[in-house]
N, C-alpha and C. Protein backbone atom coordinates (compact mmCIF):
# COMPACT_ATOMS: atom_id res chain seq x y z
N UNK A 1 20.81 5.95 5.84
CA UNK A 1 19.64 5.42 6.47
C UNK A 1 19.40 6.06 7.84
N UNK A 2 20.07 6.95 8.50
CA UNK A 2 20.10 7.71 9.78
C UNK A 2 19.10 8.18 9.67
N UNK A 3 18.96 9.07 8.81
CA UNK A 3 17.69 9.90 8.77
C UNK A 3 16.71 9.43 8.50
N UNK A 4 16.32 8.62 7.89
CA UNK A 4 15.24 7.66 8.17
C UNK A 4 14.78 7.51 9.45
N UNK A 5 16.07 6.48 10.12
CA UNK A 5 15.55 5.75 11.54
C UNK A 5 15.23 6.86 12.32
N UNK A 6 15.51 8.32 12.39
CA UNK A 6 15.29 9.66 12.67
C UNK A 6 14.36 10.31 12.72
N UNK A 7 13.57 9.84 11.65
CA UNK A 7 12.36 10.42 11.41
C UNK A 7 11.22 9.20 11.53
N UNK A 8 11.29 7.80 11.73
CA UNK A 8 10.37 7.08 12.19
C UNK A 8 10.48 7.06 13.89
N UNK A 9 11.68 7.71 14.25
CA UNK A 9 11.42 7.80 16.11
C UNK A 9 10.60 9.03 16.14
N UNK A 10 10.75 10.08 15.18
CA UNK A 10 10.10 11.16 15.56
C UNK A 10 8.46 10.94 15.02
N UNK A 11 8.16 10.40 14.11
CA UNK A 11 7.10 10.13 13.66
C UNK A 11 6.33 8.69 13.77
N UNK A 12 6.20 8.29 15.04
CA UNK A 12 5.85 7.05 14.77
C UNK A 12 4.12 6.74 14.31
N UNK A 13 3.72 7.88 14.41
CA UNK A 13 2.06 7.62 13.95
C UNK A 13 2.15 7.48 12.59
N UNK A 14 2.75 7.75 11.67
CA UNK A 14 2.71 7.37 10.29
C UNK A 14 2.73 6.29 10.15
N UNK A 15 3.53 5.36 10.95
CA UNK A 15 3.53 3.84 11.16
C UNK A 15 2.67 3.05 11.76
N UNK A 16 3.03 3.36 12.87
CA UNK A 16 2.05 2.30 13.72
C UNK A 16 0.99 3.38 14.92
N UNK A 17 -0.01 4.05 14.22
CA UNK A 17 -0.72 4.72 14.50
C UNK A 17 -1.27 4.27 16.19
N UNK A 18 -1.85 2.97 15.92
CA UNK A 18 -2.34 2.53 18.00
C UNK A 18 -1.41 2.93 18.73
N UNK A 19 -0.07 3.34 18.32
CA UNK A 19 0.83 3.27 19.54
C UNK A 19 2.04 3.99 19.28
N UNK A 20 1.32 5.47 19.88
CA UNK A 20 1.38 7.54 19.89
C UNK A 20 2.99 7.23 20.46
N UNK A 21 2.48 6.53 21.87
CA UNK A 21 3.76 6.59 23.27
C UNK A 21 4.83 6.23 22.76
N UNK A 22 5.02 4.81 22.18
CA UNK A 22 6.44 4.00 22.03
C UNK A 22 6.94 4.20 20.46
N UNK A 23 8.26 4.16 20.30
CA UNK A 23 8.57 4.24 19.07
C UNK A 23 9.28 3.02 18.34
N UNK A 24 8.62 1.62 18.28
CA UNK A 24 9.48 1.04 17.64
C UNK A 24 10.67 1.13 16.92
N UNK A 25 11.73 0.63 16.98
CA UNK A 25 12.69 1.14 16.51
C UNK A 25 12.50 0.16 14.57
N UNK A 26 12.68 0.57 13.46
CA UNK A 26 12.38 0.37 12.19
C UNK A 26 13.57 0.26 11.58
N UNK A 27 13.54 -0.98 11.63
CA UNK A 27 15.28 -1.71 11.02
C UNK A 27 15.36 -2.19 9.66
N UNK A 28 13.66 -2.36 9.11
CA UNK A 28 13.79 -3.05 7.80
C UNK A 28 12.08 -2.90 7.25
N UNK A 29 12.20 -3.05 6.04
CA UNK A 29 10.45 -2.33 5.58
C UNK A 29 9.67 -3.42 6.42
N UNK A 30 10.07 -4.66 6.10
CA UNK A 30 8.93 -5.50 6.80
C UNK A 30 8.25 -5.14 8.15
N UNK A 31 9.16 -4.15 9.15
CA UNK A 31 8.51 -3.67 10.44
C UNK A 31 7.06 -2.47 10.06
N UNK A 32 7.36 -1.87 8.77
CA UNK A 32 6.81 -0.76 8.99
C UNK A 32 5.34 -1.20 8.07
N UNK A 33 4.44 -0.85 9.33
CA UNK A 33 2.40 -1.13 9.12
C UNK A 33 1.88 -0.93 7.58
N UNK A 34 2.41 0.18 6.78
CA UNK A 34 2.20 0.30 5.78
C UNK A 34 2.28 -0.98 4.81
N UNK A 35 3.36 -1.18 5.16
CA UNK A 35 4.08 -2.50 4.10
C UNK A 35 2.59 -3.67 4.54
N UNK A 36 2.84 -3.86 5.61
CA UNK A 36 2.07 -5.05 6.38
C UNK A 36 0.55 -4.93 5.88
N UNK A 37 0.58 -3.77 5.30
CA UNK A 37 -1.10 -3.47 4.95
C UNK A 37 -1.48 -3.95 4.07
N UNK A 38 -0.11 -3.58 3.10
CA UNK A 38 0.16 -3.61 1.49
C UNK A 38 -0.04 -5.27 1.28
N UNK A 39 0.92 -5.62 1.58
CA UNK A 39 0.88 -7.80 1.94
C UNK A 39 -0.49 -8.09 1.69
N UNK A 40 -1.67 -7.52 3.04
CA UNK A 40 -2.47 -8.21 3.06
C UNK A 40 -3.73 -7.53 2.01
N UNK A 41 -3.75 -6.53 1.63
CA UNK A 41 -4.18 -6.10 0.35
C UNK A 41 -3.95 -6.83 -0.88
N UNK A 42 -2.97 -7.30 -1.02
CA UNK A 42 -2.33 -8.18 -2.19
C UNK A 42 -2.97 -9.72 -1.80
N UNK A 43 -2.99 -10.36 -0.72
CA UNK A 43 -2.77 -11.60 -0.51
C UNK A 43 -4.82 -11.36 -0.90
N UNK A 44 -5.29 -10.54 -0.26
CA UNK A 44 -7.01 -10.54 -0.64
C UNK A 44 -7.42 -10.35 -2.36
N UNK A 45 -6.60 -10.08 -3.15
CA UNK A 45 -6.79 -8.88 -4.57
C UNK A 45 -6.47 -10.89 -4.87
N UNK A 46 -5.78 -11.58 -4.80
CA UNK A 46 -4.96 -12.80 -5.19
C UNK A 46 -6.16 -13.68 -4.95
N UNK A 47 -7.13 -13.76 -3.72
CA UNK A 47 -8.05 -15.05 -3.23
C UNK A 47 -8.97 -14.05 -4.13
N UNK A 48 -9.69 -12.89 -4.56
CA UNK A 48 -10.62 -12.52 -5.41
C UNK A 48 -10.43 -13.43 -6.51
N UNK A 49 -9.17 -13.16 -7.14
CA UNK A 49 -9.01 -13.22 -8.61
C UNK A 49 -8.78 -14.54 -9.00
N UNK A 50 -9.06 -15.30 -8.11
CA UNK A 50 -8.81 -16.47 -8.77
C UNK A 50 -9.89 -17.33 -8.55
N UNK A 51 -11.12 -16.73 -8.43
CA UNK A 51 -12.49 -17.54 -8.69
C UNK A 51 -12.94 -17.13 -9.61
N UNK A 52 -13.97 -17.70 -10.17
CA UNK A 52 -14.83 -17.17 -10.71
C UNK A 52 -14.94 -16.57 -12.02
N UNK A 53 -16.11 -15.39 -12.69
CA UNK A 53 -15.92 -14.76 -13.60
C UNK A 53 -14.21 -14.58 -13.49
N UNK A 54 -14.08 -13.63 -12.83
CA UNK A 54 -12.35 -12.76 -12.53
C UNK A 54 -10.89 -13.50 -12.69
N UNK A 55 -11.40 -15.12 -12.56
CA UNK A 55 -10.67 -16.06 -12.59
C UNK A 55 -10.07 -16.01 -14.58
N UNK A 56 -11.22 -15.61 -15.31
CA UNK A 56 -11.07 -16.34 -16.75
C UNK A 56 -10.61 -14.88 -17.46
N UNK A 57 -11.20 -13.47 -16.97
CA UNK A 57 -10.28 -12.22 -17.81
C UNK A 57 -8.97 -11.95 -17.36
N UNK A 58 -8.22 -12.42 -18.01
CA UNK A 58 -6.82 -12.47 -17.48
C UNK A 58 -6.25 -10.74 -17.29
N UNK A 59 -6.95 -9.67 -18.25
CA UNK A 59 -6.52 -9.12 -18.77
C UNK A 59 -6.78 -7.78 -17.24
N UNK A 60 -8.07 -8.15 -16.65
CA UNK A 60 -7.92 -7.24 -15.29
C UNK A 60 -7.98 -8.11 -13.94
N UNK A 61 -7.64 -8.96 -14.60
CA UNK A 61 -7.06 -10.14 -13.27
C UNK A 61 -5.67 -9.35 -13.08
N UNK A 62 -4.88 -9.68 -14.03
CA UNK A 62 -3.27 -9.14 -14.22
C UNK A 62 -3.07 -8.21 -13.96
N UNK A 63 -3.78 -7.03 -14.40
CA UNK A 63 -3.44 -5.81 -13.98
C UNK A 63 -3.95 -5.62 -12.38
N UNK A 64 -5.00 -5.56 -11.83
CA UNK A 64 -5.73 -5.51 -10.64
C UNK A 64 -4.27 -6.37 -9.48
N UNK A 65 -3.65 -7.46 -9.86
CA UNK A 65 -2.81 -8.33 -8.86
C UNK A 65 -1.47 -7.76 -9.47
N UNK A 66 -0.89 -7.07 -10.49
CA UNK A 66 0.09 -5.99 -10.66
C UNK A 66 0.40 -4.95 -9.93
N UNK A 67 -1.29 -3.95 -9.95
CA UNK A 67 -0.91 -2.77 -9.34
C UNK A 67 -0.93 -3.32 -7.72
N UNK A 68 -1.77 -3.81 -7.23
CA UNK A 68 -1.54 -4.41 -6.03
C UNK A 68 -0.07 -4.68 -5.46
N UNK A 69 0.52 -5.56 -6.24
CA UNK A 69 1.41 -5.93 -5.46
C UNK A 69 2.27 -4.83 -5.47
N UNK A 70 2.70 -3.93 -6.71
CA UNK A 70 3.61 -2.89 -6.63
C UNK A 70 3.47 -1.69 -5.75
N UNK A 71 2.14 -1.90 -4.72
CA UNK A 71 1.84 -1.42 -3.34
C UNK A 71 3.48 -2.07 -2.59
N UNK A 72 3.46 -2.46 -1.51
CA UNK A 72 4.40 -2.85 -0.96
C UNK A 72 5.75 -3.37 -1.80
N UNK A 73 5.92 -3.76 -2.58
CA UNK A 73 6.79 -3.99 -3.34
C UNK A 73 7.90 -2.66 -3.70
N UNK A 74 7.01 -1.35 -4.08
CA UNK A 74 7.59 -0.37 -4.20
C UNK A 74 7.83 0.66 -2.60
N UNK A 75 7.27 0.38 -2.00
CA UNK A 75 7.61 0.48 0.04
C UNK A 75 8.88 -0.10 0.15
N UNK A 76 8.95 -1.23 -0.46
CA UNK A 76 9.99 -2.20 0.10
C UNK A 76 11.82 -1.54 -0.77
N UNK A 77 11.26 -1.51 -1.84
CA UNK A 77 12.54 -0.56 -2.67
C UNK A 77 12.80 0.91 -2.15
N UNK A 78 11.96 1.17 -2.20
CA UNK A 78 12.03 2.92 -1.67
C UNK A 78 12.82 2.63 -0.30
N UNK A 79 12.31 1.71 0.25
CA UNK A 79 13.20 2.07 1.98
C UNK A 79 14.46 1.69 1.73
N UNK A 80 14.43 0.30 0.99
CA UNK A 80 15.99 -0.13 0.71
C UNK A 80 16.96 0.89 0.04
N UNK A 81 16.74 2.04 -0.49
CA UNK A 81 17.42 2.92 -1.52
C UNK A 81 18.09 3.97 -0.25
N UNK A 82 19.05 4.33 -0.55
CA UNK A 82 20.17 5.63 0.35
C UNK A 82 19.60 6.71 0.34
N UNK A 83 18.97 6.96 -0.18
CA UNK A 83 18.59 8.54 -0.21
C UNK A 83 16.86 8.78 0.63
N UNK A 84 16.70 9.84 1.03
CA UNK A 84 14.90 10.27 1.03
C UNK A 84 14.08 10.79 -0.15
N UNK A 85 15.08 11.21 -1.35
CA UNK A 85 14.32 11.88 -2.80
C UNK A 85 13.96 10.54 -2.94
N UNK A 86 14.93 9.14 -2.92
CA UNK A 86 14.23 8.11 -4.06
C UNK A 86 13.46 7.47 -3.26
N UNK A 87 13.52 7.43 -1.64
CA UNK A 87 12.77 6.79 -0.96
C UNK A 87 10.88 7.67 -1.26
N UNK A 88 11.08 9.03 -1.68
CA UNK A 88 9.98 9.42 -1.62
C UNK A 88 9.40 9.15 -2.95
N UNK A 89 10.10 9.08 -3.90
CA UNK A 89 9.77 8.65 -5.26
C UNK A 89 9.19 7.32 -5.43
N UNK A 90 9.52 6.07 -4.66
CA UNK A 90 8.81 5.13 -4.68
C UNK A 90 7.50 5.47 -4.21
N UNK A 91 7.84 5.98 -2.62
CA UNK A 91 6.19 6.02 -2.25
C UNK A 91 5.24 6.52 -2.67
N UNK A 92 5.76 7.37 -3.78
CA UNK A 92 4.77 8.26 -4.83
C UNK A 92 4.23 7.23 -5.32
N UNK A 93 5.08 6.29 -6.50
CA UNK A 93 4.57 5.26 -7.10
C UNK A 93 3.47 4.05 -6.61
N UNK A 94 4.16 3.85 -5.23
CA UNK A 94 3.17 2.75 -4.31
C UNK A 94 1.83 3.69 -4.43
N UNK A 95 1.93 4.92 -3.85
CA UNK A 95 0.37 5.72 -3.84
C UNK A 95 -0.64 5.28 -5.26
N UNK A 96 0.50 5.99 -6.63
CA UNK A 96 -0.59 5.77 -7.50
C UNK A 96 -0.95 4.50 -7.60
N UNK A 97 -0.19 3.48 -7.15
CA UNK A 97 -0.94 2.12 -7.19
C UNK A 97 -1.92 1.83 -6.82
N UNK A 98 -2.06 2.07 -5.33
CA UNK A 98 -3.05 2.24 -4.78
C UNK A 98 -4.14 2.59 -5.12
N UNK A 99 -4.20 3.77 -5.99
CA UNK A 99 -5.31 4.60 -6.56
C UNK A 99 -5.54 3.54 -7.89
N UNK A 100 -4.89 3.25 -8.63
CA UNK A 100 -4.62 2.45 -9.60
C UNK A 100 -5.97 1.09 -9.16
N UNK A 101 -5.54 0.46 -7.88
CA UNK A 101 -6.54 -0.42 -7.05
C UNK A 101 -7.71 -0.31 -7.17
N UNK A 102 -8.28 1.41 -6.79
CA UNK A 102 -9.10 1.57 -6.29
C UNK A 102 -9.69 1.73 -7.45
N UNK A 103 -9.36 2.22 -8.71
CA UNK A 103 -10.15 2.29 -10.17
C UNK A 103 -10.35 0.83 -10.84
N UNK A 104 -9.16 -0.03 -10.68
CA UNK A 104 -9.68 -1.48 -10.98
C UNK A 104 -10.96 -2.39 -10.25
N UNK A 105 -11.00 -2.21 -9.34
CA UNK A 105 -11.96 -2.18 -8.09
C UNK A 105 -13.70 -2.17 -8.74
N UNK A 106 -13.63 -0.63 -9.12
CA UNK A 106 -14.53 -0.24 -9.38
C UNK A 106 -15.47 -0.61 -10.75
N UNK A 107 -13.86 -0.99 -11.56
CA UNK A 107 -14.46 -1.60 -13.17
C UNK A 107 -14.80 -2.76 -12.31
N UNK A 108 -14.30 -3.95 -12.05
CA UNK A 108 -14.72 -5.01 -11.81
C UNK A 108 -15.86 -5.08 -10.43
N UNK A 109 -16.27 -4.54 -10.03
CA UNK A 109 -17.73 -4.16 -9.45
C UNK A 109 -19.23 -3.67 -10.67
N UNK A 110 -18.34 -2.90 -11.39
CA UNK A 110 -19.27 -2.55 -12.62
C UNK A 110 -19.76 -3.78 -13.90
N UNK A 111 -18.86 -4.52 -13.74
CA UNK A 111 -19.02 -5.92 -14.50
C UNK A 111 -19.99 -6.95 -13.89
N UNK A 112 -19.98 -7.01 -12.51
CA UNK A 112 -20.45 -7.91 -11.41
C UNK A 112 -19.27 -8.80 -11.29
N UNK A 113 -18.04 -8.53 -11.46
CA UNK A 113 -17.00 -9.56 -10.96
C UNK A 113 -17.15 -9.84 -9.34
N UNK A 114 -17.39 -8.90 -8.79
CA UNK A 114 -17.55 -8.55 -7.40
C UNK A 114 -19.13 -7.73 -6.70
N UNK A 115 -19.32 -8.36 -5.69
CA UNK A 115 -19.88 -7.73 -5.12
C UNK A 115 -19.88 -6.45 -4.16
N UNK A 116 -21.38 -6.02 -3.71
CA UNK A 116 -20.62 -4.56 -3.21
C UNK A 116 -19.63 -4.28 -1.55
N UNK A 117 -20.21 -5.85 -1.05
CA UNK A 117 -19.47 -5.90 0.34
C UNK A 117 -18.03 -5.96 0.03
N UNK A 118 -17.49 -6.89 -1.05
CA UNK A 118 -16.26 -7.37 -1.05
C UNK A 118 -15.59 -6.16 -2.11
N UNK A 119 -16.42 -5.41 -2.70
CA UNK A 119 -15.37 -4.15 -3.58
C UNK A 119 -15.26 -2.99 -1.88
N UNK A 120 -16.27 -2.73 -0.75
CA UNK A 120 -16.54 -1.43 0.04
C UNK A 120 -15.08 -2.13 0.90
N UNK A 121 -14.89 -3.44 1.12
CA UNK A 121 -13.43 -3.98 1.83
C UNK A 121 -12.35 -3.52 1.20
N UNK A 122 -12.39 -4.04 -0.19
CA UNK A 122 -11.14 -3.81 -0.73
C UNK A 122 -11.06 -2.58 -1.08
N UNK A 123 -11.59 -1.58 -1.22
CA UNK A 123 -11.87 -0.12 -1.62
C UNK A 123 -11.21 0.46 -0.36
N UNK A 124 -11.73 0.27 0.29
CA UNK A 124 -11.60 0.76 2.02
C UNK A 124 -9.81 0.16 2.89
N UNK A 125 -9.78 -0.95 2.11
CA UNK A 125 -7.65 -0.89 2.28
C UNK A 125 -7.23 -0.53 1.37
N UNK A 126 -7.48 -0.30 0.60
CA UNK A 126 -6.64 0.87 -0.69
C UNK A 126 -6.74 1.43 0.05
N UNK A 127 -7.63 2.66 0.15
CA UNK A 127 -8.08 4.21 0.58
C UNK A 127 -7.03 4.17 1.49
N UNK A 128 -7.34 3.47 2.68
CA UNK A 128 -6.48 3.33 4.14
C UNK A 128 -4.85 3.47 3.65
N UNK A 129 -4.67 2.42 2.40
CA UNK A 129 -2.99 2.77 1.93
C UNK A 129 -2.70 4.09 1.68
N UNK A 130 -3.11 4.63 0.86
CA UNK A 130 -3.29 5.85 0.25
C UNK A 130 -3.27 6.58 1.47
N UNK A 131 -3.85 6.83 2.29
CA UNK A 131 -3.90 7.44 3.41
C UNK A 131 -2.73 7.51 4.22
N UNK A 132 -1.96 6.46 4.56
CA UNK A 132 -1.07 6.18 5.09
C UNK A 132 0.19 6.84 4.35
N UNK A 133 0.27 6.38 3.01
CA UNK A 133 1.25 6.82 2.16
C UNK A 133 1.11 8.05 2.44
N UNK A 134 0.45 9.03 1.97
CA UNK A 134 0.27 10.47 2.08
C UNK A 134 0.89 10.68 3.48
N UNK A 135 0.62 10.47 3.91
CA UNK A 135 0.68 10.92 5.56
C UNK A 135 2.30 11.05 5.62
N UNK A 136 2.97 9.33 5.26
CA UNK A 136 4.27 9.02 5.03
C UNK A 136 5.56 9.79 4.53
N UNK A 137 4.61 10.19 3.23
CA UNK A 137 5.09 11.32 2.23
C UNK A 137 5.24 12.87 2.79
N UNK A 138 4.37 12.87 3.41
CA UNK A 138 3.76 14.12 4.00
C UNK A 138 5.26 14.64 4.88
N UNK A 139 5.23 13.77 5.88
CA UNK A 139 6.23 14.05 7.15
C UNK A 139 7.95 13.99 6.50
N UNK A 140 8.10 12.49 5.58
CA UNK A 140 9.58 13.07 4.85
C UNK A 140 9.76 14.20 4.43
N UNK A 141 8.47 14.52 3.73
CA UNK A 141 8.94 16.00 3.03
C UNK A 141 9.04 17.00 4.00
N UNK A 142 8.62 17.26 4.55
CA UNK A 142 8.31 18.67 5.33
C UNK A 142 8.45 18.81 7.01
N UNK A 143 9.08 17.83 7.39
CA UNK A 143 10.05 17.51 8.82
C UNK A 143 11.40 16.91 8.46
């Protein structure tokens, strides 16, 4: 885990982007912004899906609050794991989730499960995950 805590002092904009200067020190996934993003991506995908039309198709209710959660969920394994190959291998997985999000998103906008304010929100913290992840991915690999 050295190299980890190593590379979030050297990289702290992958994390906590407002704040270039200081480097939190990152003792456990729950510190790191990504995760924290992931949570509240999930906790919004959870208050959608349980009204309404979206409430009664179980079938992209389930999947839509699946790939969601395996956003942070797979952050949270990847950091816990000894190595940086498997730590990067999760965050691969969290990514396609993400993307995964952003295509469920879009079916259930195309249905009218959702409207277009509340799909351009939830569209727009995917993207932001995805963004982050990459970035994440980006700096393990190649620093």
């Amino acid at each position: 885990m050295r190299k980890l805590e190593s590379f979030f002092c050297l990289f702290p904009f992958v994390l906590y982007p407002s704040q270039f200067m200081t480097s939190p020190r990152i003792e456990q996934f729950e510190d790191l912004r990504v995760w924290q993003n992931g949570i509240e991506l999930v906790k919004q995908v959870y208050l959608l899906t349980k009204q309404g039309d979206f409430s009664k198709d179980y079938g992209l209710r389930d999947q839509l609050r699946r790939s969601s959660v395996s956003i942070p969920t797979n952050i949270a394994e990847g950091f816990e794991r000894s190595s940086r190959k498997e730590y990067l291998q999760f965050l691969n997985i969290a990514k396609g989730s993400a993307g995964e999000v952003r295509s469920l998103l879009k079916v259930a906008l195309e249905i009218d499960y959702l409207n277009q304010s509340t799909y351009q929100n939830l569209h727009s913290q995917a993207t932001q995950l995805s963004r982050m992840l990459s970035a994440q991915i980006y700096a393990i690999k190649y620093h």
